[in-house]
C-alpha atoms as a PDB file:
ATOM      1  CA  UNK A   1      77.533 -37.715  -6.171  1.00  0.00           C
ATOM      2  CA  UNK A   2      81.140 -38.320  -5.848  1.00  0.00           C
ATOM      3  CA  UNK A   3      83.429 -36.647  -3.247  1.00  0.00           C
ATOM      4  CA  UNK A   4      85.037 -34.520  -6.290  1.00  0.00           C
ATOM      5  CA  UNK A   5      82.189 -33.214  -7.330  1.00  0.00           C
ATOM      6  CA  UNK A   6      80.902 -32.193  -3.627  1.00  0.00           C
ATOM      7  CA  UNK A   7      84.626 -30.559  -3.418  1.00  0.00           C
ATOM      8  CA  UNK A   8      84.097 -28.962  -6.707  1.00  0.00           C
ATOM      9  CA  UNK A   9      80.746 -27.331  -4.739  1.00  0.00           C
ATOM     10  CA  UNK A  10      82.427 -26.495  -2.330  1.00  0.00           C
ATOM     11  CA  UNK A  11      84.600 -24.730  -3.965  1.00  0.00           C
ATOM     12  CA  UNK A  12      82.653 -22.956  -6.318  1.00  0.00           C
ATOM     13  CA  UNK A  13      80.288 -21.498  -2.707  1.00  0.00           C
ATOM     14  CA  UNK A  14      83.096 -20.395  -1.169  1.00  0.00           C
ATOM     15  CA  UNK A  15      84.425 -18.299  -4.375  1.00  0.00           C
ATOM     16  CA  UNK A  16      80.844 -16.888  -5.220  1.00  0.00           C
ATOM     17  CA  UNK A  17      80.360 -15.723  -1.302  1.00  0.00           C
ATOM     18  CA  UNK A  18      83.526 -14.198  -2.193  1.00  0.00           C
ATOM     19  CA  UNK A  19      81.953 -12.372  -5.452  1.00  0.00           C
ATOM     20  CA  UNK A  20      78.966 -11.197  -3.236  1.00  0.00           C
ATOM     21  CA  UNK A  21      80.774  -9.659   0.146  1.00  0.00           C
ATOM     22  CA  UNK A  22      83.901  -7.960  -2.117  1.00  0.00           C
ATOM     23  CA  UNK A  23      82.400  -7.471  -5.647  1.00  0.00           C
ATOM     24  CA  UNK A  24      78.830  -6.772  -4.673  1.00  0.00           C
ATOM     25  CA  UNK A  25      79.592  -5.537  -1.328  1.00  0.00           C
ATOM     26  CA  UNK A  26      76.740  -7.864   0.547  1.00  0.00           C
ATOM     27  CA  UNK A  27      76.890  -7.881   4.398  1.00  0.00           C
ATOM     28  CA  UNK A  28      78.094 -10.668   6.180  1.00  0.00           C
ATOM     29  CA  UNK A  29      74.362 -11.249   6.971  1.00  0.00           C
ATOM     30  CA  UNK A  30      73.526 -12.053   3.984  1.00  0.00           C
ATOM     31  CA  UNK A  31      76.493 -13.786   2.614  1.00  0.00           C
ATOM     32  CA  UNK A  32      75.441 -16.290   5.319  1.00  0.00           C
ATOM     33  CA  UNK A  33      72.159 -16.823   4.549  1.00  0.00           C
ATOM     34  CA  UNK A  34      73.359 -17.200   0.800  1.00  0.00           C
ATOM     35  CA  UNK A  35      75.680 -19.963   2.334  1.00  0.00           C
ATOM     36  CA  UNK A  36      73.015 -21.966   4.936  1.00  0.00           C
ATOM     37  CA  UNK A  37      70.686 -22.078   1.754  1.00  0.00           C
ATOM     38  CA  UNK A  38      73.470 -23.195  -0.576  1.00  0.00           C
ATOM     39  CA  UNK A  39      73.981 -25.499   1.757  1.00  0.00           C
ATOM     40  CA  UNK A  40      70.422 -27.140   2.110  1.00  0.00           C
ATOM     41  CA  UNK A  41      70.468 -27.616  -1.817  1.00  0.00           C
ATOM     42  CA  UNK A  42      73.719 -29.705  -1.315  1.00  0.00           C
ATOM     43  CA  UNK A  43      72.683 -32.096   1.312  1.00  0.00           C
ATOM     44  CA  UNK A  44      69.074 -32.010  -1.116  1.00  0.00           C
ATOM     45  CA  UNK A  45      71.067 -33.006  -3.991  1.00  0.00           C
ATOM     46  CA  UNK A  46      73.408 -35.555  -2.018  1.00  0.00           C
ATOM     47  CA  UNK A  47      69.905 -37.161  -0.403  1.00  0.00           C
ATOM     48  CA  UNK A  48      68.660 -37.671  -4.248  1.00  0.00           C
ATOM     49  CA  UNK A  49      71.938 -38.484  -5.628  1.00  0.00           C
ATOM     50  CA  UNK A  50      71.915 -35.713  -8.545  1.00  0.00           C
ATOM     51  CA  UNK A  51      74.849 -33.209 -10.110  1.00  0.00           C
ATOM     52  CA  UNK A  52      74.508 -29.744  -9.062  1.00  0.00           C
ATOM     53  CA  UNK A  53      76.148 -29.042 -12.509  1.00  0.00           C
ATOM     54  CA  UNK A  54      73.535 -31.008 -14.711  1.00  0.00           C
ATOM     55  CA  UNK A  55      70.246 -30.510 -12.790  1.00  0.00           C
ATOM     56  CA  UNK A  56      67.455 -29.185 -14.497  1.00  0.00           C
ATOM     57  CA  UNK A  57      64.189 -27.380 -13.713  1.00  0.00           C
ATOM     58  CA  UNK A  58      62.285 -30.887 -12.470  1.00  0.00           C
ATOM     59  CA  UNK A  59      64.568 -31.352 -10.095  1.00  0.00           C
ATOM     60  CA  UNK A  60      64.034 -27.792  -8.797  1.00  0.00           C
ATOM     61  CA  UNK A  61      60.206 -27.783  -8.247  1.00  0.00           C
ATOM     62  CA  UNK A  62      60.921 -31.141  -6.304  1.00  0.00           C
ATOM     63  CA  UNK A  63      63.168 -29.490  -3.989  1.00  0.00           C
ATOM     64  CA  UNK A  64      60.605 -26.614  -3.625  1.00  0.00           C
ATOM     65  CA  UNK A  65      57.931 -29.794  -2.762  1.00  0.00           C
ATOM     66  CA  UNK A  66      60.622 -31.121  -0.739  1.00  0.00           C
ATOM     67  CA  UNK A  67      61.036 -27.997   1.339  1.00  0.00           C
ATOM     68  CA  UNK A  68      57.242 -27.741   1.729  1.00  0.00           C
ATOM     69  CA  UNK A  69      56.363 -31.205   3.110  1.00  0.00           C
ATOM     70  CA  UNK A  70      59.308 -30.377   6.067  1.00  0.00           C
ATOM     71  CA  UNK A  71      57.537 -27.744   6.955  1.00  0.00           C
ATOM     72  CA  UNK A  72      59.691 -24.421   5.311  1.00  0.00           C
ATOM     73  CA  UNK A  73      57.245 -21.349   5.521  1.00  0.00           C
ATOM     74  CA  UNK A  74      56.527 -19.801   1.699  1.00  0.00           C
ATOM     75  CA  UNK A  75      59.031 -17.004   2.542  1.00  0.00           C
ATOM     76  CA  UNK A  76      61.813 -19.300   3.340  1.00  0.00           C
ATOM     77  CA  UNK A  77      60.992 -21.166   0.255  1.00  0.00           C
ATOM     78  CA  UNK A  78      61.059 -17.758  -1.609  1.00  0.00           C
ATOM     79  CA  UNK A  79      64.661 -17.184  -0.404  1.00  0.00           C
ATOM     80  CA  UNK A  80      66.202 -20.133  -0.988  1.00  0.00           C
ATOM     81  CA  UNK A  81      64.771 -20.429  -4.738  1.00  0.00           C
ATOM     82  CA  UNK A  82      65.939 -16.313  -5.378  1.00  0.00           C
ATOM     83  CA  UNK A  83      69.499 -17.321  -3.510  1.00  0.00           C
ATOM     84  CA  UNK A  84      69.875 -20.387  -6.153  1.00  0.00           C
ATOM     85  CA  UNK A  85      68.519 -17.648  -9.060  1.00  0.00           C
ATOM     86  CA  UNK A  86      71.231 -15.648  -8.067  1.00  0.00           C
ATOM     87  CA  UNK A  87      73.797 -18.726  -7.827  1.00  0.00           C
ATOM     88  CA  UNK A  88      73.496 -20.213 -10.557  1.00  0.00           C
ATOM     89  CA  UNK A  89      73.319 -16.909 -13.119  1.00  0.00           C
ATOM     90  CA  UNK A  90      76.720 -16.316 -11.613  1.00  0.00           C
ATOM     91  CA  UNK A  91      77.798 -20.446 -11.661  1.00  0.00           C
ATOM     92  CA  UNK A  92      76.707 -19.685 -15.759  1.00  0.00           C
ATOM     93  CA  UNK A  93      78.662 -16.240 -16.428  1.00  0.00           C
ATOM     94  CA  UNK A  94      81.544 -17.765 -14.734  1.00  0.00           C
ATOM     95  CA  UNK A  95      81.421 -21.081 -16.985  1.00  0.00           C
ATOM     96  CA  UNK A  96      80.900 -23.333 -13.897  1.00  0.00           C
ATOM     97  CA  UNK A  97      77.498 -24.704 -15.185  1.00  0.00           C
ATOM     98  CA  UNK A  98      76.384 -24.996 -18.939  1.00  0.00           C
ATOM     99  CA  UNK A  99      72.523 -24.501 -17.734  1.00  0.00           C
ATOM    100  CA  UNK A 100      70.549 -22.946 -15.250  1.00  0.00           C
ATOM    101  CA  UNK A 101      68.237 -24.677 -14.100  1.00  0.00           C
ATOM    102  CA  UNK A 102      66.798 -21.798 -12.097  1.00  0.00           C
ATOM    103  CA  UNK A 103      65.947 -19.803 -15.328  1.00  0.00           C
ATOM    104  CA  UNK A 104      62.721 -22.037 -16.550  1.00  0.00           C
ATOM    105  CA  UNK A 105      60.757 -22.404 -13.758  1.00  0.00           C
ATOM    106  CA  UNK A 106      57.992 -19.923 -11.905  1.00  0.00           C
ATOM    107  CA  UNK A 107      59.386 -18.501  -9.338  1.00  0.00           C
ATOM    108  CA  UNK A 108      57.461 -18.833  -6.028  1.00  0.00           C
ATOM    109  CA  UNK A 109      56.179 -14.873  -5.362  1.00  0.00           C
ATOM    110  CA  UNK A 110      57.490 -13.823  -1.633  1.00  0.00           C
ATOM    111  CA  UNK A 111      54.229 -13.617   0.863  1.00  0.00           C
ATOM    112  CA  UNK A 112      54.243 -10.073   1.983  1.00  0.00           C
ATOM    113  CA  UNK A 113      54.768  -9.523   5.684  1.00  0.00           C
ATOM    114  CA  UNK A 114      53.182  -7.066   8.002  1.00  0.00           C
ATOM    115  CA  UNK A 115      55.715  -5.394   9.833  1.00  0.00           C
ATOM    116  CA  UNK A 116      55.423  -5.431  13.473  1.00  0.00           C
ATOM    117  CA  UNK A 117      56.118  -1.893  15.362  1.00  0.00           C
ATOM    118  CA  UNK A 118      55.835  -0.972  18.885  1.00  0.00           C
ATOM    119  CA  UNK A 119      53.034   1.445  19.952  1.00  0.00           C
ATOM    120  CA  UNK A 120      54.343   4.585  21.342  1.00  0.00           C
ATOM    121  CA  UNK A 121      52.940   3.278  25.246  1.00  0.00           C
ATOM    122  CA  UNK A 122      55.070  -0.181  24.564  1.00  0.00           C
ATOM    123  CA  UNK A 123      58.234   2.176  23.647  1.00  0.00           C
ATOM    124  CA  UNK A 124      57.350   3.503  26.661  1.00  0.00           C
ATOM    125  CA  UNK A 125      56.860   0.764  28.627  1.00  0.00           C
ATOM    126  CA  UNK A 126      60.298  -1.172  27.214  1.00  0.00           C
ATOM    127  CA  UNK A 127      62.058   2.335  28.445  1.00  0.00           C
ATOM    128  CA  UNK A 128      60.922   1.923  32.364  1.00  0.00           C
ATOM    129  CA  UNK A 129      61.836  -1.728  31.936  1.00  0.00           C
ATOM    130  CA  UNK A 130      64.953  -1.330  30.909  1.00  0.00           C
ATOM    131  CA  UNK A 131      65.672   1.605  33.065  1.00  0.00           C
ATOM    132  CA  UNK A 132      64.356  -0.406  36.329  1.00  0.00           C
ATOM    133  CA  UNK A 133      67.542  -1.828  37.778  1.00  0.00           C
ATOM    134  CA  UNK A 134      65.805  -4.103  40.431  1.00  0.00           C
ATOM    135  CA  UNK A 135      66.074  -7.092  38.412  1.00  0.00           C
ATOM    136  CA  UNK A 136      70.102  -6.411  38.112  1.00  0.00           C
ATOM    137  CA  UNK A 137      71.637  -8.922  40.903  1.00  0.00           C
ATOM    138  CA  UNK A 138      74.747  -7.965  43.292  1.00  0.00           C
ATOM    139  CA  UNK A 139      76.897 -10.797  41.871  1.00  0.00           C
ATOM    140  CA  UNK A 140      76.257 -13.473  39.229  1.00  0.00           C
ATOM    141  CA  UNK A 141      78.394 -16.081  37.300  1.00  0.00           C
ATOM    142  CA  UNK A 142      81.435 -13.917  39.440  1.00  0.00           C
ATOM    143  CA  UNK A 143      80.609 -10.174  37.610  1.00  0.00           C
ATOM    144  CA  UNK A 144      79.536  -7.574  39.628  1.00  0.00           C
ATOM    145  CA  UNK A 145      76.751  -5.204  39.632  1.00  0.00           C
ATOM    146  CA  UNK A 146      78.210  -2.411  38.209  1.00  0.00           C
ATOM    147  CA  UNK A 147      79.126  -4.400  35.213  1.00  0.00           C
ATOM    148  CA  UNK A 148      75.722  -5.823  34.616  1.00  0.00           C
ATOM    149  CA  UNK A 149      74.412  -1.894  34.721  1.00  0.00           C
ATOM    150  CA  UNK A 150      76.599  -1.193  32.162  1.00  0.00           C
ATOM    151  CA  UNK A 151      75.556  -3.792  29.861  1.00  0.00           C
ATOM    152  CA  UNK A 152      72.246  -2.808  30.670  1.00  0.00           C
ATOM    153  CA  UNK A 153      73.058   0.954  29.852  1.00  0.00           C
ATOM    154  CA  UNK A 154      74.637   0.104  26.660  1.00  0.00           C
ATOM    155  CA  UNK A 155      71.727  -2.200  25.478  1.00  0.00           C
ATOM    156  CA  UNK A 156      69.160   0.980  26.557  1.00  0.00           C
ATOM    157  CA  UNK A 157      71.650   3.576  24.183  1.00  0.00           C
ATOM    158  CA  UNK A 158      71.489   0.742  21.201  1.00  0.00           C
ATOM    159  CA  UNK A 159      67.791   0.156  21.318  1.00  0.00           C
ATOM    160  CA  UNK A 160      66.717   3.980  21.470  1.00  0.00           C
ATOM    161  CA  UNK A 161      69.534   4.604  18.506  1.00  0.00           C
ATOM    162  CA  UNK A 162      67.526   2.372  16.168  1.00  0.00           C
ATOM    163  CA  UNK A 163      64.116   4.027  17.647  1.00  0.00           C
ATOM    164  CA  UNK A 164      65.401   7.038  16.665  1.00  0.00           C
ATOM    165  CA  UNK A 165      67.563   6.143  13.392  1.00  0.00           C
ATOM    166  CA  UNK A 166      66.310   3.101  12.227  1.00  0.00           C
ATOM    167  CA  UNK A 167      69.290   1.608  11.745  1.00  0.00           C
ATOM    168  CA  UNK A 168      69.715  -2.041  10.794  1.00  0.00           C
ATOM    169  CA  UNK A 169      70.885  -4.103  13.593  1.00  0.00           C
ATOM    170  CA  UNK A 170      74.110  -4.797  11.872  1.00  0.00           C
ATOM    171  CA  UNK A 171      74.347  -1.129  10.920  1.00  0.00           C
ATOM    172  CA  UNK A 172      74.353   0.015  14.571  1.00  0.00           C
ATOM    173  CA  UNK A 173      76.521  -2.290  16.026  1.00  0.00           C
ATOM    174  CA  UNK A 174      78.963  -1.645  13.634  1.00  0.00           C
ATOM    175  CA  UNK A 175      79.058   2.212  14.275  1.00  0.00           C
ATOM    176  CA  UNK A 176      81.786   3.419  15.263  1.00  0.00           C
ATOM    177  CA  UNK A 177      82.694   6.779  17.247  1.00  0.00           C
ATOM    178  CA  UNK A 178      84.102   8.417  13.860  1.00  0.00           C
ATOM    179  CA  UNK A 179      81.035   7.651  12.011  1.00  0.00           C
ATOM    180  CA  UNK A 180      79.397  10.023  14.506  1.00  0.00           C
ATOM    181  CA  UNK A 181      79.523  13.666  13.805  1.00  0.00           C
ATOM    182  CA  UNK A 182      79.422  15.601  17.128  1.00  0.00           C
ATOM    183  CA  UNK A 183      78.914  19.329  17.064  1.00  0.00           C
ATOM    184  CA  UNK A 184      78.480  21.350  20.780  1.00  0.00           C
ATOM    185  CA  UNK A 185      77.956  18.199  22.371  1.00  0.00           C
ATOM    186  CA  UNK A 186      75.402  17.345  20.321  1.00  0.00           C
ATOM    187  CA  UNK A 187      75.409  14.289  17.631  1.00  0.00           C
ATOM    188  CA  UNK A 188      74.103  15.404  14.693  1.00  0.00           C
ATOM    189  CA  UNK A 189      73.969  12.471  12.530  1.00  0.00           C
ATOM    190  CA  UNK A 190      75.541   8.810  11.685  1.00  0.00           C
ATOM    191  CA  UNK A 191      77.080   7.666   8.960  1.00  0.00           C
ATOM    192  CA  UNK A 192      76.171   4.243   7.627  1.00  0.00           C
ATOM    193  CA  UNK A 193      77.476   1.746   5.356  1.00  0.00           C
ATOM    194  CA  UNK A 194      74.125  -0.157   4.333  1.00  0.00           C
ATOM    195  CA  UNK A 195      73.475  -2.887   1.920  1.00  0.00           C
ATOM    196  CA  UNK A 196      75.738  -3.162  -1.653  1.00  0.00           C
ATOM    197  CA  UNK A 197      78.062  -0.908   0.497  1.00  0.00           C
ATOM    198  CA  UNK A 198      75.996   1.660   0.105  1.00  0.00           C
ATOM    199  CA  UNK A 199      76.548   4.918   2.376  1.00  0.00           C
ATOM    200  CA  UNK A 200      73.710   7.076   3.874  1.00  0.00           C
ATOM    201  CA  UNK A 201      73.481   9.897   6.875  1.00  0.00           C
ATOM    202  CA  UNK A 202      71.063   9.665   9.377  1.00  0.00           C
ATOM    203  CA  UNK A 203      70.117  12.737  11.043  1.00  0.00           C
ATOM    204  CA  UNK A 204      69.618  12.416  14.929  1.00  0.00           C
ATOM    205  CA  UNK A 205      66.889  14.380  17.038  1.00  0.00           C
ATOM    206  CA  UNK A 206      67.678  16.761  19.450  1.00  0.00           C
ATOM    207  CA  UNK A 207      66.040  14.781  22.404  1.00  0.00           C
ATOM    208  CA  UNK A 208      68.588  11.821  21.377  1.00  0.00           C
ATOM    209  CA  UNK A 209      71.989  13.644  20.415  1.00  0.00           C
ATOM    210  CA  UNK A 210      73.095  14.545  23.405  1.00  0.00           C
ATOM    211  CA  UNK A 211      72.734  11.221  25.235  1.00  0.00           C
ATOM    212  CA  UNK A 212      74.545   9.878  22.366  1.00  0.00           C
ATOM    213  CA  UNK A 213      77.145  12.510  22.520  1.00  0.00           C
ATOM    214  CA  UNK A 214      77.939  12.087  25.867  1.00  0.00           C
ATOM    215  CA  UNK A 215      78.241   8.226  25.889  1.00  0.00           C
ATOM    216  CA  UNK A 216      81.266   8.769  23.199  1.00  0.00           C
ATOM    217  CA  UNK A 217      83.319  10.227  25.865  1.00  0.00           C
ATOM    218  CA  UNK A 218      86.851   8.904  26.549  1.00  0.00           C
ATOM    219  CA  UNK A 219      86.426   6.730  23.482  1.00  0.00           C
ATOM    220  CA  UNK A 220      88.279   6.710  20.229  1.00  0.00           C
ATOM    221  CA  UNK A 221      87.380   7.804  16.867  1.00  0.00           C
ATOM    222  CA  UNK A 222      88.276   4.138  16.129  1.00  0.00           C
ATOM    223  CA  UNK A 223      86.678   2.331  18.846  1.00  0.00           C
ATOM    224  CA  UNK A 224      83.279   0.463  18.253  1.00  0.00           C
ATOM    225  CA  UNK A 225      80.346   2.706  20.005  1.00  0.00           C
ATOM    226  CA  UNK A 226      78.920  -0.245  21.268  1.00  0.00           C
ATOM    227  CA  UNK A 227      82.316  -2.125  22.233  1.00  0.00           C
ATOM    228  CA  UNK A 228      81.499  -4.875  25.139  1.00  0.00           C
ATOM    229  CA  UNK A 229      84.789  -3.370  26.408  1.00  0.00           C
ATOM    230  CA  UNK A 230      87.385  -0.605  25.736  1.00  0.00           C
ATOM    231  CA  UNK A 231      89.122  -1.176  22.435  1.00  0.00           C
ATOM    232  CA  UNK A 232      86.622  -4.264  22.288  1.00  0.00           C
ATOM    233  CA  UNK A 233      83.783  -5.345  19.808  1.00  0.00           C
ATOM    234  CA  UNK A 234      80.601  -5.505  19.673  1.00  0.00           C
ATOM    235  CA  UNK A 235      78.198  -8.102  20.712  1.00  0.00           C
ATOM    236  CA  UNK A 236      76.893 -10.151  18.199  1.00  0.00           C
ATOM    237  CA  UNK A 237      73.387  -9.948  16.642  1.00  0.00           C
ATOM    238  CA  UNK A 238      71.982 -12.970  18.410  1.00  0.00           C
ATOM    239  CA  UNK A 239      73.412 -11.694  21.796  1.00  0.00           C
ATOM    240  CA  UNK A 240      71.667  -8.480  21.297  1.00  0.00           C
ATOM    241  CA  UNK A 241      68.264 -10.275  20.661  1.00  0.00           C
ATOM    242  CA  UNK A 242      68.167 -12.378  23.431  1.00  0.00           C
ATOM    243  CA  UNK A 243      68.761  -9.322  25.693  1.00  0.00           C
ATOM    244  CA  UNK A 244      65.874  -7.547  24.304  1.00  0.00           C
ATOM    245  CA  UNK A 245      63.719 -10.529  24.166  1.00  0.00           C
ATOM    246  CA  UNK A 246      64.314 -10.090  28.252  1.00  0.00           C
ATOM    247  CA  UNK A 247      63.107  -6.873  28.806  1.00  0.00           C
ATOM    248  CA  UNK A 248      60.236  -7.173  26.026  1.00  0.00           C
ATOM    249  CA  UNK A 249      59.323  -9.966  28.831  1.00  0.00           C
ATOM    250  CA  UNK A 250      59.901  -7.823  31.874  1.00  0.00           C
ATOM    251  CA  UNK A 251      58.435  -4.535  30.044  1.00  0.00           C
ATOM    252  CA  UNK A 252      54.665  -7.021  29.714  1.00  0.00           C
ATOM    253  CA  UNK A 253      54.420  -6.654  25.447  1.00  0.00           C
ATOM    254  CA  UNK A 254      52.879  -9.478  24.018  1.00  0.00           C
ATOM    255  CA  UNK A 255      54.778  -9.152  20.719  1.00  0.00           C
ATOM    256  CA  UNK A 256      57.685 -10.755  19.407  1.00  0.00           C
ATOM    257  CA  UNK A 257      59.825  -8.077  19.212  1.00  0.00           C
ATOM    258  CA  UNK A 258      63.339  -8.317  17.312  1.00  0.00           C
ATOM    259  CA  UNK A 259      65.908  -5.684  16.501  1.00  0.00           C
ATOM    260  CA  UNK A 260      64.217  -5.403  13.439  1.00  0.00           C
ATOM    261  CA  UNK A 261      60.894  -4.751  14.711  1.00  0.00           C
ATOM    262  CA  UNK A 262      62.369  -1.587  16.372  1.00  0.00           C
ATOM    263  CA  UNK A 263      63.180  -0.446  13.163  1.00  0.00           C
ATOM    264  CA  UNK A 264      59.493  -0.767  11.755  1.00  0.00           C
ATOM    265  CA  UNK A 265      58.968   1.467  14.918  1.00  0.00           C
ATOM    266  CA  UNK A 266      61.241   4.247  13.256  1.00  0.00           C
ATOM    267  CA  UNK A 267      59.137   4.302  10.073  1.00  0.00           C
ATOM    268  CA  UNK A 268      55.890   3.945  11.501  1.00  0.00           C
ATOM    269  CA  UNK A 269      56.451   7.197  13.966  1.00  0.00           C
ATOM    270  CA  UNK A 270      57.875   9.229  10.585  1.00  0.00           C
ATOM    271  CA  UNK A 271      55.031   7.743   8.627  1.00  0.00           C
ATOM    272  CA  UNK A 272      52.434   8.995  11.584  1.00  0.00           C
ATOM    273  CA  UNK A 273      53.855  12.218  11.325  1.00  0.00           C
ATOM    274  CA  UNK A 274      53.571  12.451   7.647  1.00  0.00           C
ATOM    275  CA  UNK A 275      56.848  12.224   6.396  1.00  0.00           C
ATOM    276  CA  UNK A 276      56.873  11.794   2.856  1.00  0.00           C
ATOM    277  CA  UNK A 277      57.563   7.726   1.617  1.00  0.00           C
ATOM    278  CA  UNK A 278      60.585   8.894  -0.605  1.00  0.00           C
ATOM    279  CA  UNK A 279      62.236  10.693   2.149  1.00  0.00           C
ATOM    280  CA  UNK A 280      61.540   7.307   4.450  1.00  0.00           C
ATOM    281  CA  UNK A 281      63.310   5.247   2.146  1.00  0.00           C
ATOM    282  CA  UNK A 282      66.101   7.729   1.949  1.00  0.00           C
ATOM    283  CA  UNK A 283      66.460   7.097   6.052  1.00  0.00           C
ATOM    284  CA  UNK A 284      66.158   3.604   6.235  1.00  0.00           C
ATOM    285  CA  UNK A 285      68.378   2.976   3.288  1.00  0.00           C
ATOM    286  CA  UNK A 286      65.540   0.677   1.175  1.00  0.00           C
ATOM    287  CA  UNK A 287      66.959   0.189  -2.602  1.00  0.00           C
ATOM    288  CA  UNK A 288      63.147   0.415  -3.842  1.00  0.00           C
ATOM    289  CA  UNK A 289      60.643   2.167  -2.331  1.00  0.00           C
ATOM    290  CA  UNK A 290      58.397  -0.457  -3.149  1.00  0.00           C
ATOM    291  CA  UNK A 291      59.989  -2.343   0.287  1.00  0.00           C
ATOM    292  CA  UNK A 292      58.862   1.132   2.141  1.00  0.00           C
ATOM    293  CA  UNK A 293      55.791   0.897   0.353  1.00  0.00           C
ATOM    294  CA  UNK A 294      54.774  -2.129   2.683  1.00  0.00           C
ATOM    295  CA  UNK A 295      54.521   0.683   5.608  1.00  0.00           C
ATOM    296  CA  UNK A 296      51.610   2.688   3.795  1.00  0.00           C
ATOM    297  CA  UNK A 297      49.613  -0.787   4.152  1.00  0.00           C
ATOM    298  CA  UNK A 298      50.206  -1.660   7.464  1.00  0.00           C
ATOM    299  CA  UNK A 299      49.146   2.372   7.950  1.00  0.00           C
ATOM    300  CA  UNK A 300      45.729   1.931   6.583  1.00  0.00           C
ATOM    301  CA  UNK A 301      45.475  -1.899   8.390  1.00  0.00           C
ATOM    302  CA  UNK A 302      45.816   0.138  11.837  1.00  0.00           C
ATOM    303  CA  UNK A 303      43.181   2.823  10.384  1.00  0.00           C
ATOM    304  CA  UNK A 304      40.915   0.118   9.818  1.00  0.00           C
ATOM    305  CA  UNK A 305      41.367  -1.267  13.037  1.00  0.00           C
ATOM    306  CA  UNK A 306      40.434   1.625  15.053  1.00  0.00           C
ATOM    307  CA  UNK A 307      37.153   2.430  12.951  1.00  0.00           C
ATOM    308  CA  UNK A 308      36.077  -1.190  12.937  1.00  0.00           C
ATOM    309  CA  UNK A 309      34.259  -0.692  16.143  1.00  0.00           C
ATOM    310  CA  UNK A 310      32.250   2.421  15.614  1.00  0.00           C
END
């Protein structure tokens, strides 16, 4: 492949990432995972010497076999084949390929996932941990004690907002104190801008709204709720897993626990308490309800768990 042609790909990424964040209104999430993956296909194609504007179908299914003997999970493999579909169906439209070689071949089906949820004694459990300061030092890496409690403090109001919202990760930390409606001290609800930029209202329970009401004091309607400091921004998303990783640790769950995994949490309580599916999806902002649907299974997987035994 000639150093044209790798500048012409180049190119041609960096104006379709474009389409997706301002046309399609992707997050920035996912306009990077549409740009690693992009990316793996180049270096692929460089490797085996071939045009990504005349490769065909073959050459596809032995990427796919290449991603498979490196080890790439079925999921990954999923993602990176529907993030070239999605490519290259613009790269046509747009006159930047004749042929897509994406079109003719059998997609490989996405494995579905369980989700992973806390039990309510683990929520419990991550709560003490976090709100057991012993493991706070006086003084490290020349920041005091006070500041590491508020970090701490700030991580504890982020976590139980997505417990009680189920708010994306990128979705809460981009919150800011406008997108909060407060009425008597009380936050009623937050307003979200989810994926393809669409909005939604979360309402917030009572045992929750004050203690995010009161946090919002002294703060601006523009400031970021979860600003590292005044007039700051937030932390970023792998910042905020690493710190819950830590007290999943020091709270004793043997899970992997993410962000995201709080969020399961969310749906499984509503789903426990028989909230309807429709009205689910409606909260968490799912395009289909055939992604909430995947929370009705892991529902009767935990029923069949605790008959198993009788």
């Amino acid at each position: 492949m000639t150093d044209s042609i790798e500048t012409a790909f180049d190119r041609t990424r960096k104006e379709f990432l474009s389409f997706l964040k301002y046309t399609k209104g992707h997050a920035d999430t996912t306009c990077y995972n549409y740009h690693s993956d992009l990316g793996i296909w180049q270096r692929w194609l460089l490797g085996a010497e071939l045009d990504w504007q005349n490769c065909g179908p073959t050459n596809v299914e032995h990427f796919v076999a290449h991603l498979s003997r490196e080890g790439v999970g079925a999921h990954a493999v999923a993602r990176k084949i529907s993030c070239l579909a999605t490519f290259y169906r613009w790269a046509k439209r747009n006159n930047k390929v004749q042929e897509d070689p994406i079109y003719q071949i059998e997609k490989p089906k996405r494995p579905r996932r369980m989700p992973v949820w806390l039990e309510t004694e683990e929520q419990t459990a991550l709560l003490k941990a976090t709100r057991n300061y012993d493991d706070i030092p006086d003084n490290v890496f020349g920041r005091s004690r006070e500041f590491s409690m508020g970090v701490r403090q700030r991580y504890e109001l982020l976590f139980e907002l997505i417990q009680k919202s189920g708010l994306r990760i990128s979705e809460a930390l981009g919150l800011k104190v406008q997108h909060i409606r407060v009425v008597d001290g009380m936050a009623k609800h937050v307003r979200v801008i989810g994926k393809g930029n669409k909005e939604r209202q979360v309402p917030l329970p009572e045992s929750f709204a004050r203690v995010l009401a009161l946090s919002l004091n002294g703060k601006n309607a523009d400031d970021y709720v979860f600003a590292k400091k005044p007039g700051g921004k937030p932390p970023g998303p792998h910042a905020v897993r690493a710190y819950l990783k830590k007290l999943i640790d020091k709270a004793g769950i043997d899970k992997k626990v993410t962000p995201h995994k709080l969020r399961h949490t969310y749906a499984t309580r509503l789903l426990e308490k028989d909230v309807q599916l429709v009205d689910i999806q409606a909260l968490l902002g799912h395009e289909s309800i055939a992604t909430t649907q995947i929370y009705t299974h892991a529902g009767q997987e935990r029923l069949s768990k605790l008959v198993a035994d009788i």
